[in-house]
Protein backbone atom coordinates (compact mmCIF):
# COMPACT_ATOMS: atom_id res chain seq x y z
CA UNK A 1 -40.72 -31.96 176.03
CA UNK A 2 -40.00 -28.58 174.72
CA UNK A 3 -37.36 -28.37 171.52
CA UNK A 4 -35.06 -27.00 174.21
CA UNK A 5 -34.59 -30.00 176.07
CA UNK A 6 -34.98 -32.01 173.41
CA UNK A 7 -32.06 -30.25 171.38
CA UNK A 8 -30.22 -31.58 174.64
CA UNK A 9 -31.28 -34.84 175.14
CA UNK A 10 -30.57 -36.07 171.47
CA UNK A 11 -27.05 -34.07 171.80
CA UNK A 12 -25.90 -36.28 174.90
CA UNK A 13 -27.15 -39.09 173.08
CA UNK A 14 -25.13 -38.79 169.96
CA UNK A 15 -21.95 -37.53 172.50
CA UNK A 16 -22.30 -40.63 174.16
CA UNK A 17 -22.53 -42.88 171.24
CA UNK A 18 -19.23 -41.29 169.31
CA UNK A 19 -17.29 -41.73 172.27
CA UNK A 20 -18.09 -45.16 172.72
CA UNK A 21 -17.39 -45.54 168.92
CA UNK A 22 -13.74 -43.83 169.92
CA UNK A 23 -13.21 -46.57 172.38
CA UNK A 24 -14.33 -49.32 170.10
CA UNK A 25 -11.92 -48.34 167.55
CA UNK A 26 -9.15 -47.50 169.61
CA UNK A 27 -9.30 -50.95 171.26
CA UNK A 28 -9.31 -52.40 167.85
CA UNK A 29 -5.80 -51.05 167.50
CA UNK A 30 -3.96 -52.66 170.78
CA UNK A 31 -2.74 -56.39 170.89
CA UNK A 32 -2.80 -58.18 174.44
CA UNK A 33 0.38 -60.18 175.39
CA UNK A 34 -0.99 -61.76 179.41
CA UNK A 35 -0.17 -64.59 181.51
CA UNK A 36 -3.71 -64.04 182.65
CA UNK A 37 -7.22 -63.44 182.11
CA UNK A 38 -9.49 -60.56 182.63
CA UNK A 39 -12.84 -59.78 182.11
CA UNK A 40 -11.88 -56.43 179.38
CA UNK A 41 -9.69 -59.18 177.13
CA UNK A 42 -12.33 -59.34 174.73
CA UNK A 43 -11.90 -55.91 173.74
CA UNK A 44 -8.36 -56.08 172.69
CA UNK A 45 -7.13 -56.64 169.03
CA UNK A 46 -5.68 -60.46 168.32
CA UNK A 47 -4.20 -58.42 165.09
CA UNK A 48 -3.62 -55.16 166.54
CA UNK A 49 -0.39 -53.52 165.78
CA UNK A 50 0.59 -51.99 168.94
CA UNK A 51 0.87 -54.42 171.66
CA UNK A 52 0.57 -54.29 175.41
CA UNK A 53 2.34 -56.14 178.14
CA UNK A 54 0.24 -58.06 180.75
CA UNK A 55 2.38 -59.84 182.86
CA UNK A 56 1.86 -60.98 186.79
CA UNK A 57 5.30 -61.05 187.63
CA UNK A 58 6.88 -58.36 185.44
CA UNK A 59 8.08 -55.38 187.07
CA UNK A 60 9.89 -54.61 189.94
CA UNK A 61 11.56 -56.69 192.19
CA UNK A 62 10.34 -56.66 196.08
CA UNK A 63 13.45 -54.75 197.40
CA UNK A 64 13.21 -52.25 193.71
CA UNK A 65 9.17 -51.90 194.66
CA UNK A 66 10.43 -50.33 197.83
CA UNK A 67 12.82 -48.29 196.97
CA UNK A 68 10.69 -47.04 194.31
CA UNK A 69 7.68 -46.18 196.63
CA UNK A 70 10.00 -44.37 199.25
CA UNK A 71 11.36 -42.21 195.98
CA UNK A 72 7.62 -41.01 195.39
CA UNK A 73 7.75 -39.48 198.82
CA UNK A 74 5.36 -42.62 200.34
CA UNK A 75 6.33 -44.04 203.66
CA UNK A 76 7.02 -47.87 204.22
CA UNK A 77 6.96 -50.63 206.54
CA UNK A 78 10.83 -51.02 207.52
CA UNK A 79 12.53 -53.73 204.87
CA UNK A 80 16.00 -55.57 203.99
CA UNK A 81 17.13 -59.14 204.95
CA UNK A 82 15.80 -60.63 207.59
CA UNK A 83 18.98 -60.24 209.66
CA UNK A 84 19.80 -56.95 209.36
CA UNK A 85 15.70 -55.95 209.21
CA UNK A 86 15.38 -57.76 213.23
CA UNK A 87 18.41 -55.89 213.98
CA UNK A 88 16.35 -52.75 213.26
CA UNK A 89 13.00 -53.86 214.76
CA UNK A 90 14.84 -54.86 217.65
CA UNK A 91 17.09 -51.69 218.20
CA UNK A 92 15.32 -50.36 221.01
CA UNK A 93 15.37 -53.15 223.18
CA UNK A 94 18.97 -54.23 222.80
CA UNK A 95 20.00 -54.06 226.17
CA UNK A 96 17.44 -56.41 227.03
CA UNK A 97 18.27 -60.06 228.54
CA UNK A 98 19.08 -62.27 225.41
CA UNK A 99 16.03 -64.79 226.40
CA UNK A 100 14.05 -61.77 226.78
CA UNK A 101 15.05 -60.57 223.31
CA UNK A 102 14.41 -64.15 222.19
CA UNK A 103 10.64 -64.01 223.59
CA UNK A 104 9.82 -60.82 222.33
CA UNK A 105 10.87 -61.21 218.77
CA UNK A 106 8.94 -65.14 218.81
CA UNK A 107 6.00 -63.63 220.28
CA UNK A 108 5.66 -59.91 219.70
CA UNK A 109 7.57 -59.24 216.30
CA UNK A 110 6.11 -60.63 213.17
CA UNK A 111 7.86 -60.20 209.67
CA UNK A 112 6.58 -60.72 205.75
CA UNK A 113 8.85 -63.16 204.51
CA UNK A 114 9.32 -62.53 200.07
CA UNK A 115 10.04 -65.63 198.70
CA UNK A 116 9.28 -64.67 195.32
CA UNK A 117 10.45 -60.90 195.17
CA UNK A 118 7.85 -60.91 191.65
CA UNK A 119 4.84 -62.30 192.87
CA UNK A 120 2.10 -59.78 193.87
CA UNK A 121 -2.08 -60.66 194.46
CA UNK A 122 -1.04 -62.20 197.72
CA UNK A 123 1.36 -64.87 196.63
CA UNK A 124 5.26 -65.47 197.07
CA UNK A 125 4.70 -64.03 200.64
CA UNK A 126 4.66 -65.49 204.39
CA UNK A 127 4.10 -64.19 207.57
CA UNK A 128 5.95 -65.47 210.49
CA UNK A 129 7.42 -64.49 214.13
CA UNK A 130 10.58 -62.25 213.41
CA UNK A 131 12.60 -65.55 215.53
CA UNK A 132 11.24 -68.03 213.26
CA UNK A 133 12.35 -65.69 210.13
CA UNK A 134 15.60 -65.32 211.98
CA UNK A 135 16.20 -68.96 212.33
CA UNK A 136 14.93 -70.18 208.74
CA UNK A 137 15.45 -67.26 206.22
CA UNK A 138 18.20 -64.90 207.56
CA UNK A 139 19.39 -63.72 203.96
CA UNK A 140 15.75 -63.55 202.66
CA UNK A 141 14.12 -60.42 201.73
CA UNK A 142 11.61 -59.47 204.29
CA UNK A 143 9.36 -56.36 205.56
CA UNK A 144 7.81 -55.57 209.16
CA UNK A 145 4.67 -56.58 209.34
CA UNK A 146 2.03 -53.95 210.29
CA UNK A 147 -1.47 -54.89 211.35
CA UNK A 148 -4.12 -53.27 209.74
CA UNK A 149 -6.90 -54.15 212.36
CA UNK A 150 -6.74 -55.58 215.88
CA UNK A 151 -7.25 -59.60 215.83
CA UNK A 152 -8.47 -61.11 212.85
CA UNK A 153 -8.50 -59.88 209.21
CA UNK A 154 -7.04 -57.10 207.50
CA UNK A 155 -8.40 -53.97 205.23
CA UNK A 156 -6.22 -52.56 203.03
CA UNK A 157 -6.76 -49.28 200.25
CA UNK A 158 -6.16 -49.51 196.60
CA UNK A 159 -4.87 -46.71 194.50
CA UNK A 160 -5.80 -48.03 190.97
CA UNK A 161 -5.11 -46.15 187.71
CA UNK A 162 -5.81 -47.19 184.03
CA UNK A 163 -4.99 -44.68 181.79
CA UNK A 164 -6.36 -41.72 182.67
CA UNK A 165 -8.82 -42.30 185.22
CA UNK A 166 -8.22 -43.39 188.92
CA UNK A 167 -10.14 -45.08 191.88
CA UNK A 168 -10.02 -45.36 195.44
CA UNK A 169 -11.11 -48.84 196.78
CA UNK A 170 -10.92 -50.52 199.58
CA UNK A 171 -10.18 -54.20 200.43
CA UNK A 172 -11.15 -56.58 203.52
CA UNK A 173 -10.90 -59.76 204.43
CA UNK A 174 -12.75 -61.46 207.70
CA UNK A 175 -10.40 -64.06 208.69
CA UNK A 176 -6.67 -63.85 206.64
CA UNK A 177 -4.25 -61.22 207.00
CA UNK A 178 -3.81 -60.96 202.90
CA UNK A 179 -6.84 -58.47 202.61
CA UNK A 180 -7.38 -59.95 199.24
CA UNK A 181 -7.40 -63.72 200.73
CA UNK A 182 -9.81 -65.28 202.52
CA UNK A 183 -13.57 -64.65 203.25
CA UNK A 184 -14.13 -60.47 202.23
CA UNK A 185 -14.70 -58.52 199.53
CA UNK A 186 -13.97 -55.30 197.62
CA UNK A 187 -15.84 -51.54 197.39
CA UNK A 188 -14.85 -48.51 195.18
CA UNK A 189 -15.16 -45.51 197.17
CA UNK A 190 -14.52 -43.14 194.67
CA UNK A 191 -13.32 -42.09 190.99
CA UNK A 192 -10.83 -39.48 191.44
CA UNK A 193 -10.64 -36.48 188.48
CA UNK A 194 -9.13 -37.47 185.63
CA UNK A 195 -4.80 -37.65 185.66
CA UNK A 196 -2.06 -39.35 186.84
CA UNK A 197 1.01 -38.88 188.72
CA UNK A 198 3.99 -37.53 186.50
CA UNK A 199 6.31 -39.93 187.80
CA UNK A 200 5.04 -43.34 186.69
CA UNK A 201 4.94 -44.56 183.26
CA UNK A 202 2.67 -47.20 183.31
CA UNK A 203 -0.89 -47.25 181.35
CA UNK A 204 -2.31 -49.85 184.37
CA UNK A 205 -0.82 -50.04 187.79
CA UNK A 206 -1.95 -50.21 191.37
CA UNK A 207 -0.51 -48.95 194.91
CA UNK A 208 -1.75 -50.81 197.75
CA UNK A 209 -1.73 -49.31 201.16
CA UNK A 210 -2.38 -50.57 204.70
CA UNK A 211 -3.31 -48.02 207.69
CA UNK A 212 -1.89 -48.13 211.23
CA UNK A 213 -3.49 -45.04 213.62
CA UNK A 214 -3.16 -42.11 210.92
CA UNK A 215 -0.38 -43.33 208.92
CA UNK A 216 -0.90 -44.70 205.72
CA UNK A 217 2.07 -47.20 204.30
CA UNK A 218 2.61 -48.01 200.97
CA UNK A 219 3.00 -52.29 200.65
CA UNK A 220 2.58 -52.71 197.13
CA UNK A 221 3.16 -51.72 193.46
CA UNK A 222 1.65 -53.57 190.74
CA UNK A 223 1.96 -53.23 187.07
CA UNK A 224 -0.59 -55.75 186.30
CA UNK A 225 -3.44 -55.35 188.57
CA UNK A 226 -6.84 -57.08 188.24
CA UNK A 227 -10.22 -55.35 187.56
CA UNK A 228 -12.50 -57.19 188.65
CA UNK A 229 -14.28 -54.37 190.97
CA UNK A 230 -14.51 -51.95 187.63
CA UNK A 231 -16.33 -54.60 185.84
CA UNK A 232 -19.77 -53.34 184.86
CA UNK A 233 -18.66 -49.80 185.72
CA UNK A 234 -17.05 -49.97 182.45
CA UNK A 235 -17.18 -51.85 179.08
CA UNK A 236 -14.09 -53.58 177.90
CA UNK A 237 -13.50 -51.35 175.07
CA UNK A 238 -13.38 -48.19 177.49
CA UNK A 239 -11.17 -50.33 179.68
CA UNK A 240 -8.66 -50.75 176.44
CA UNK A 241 -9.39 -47.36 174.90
CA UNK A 242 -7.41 -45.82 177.91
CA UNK A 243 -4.80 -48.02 177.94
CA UNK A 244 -4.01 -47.48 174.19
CA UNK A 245 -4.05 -43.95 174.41
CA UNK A 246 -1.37 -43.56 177.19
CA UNK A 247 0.79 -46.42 174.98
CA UNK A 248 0.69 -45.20 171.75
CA UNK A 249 3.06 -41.96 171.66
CA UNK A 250 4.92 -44.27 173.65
CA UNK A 251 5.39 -47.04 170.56
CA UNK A 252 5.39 -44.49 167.88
């Protein structure tokens, strides 16, 4: 090996070792308040003095979620109480025969009931015939359902950010049509550049997205996502390091 390459090798090395030193002692500096587990918890400080918020069902509400998603310029399944949501779906067909109506909204229209407006990761949510929502929940929140695939299962797209840097992955299941339910899995399909977009505030957050022909619609925004596919890609202390430098101007 000539001193040239050498001279490079050993400087890669020792860049590589002070950044993971930088992580180390960030992490060392950031408290962990969670209704949950992760696999990166080990990394944070149980004496730290800046502390970060964990929590499964903080946030925004359902109908907030929404709203906020549409304000980022994303585009939406149609939403709003279940009333005044199979008004909408049913707008084009109400000159129909009323038993006609009736068939086509028990048979053809389906709806994503929110009982719990906080819960995210699947839960809090049903999916019934837009009749049967009708009939049971008519003041419950409530969004059209959009298949993601024809028949069975559902994929879905995950925009995931913590700190700094971002992934694309995507999200399947074989026979439940909660993508992350069921029999299926999970693949990153790529790390994006380094940043984030100006408008959100949070050090950890995922969009999830469903896709119907070439539209994409945003279905999700969580604050305290899992990261389960990132572990191994990263160590826990890299996973923290990023959080705690996005929060700390923010607590100082």
């Amino acid at each position: 090996m000539s001193n040239e390459a050498s001279s490079t090798f050993w400087r890669f090395d020792l860049d590589k070792c002070r950044n993971m030193r930088r992580s180390e002692q960030a992490a060392k500096t950031l408290q962990l308040k969670s209704d949950f587990r992760d696999w990166y918890d080990c990394a944070f400080d149980l004496q730290g003095q800046m502390v970060f918020e964990r929590l499964s069902t903080a946030g925004m509400s359902r109908r907030q979620m929404f709203a906020f998603l549409q304000k980022l310029g994303l585009r939406t399944p149609r939403h709003g109480l279940v009333e005044d949501l199979v008004s909408a779906l049913t707008h084009d067909c109400e000159d129909w025969p009323k038993d006609l109506q009736r068939r086509f909204l028990d048979q053809a229209v389906d709806v994503v009931i929110y009982h719990d407006e906080q819960a995210h990761c699947g839960e809090g949510k049903q999916k019934i015939s837009a009749g049967k929502a009708l009939d049971l929940y008519p003041d419950t929140y409530a969004s059209e359902f959009i298949p993601s695939v024809a028949g069975r299962g559902s994929v879905s797209l995950r925009y995931l950010q913590v700190g700094q840097r971002r992934w694309w992955l995507r999200y399947w299941s074989q026979d439940d049509w909660r993508s992350n339910a069921g029999e299926g899995d999970c693949e990153i399909l790529c790390e994006e550049k380094p940043g984030r977009p100006h408008e959100i505030n949070d050090p950890l957050f995922a969009v999830d997205f469903i896709r119907a022909g070439k539209k994409l619609y945003a279905i999700d925004f969580n604050i305290a996502p899992g990261l389960a596919p990132l572990n191994g890609l990263l160590l826990p202390s890299e996973v923290v390091s990023q959080i705690s430098s996005f929060i700390q101007p923010l607590q100082q």
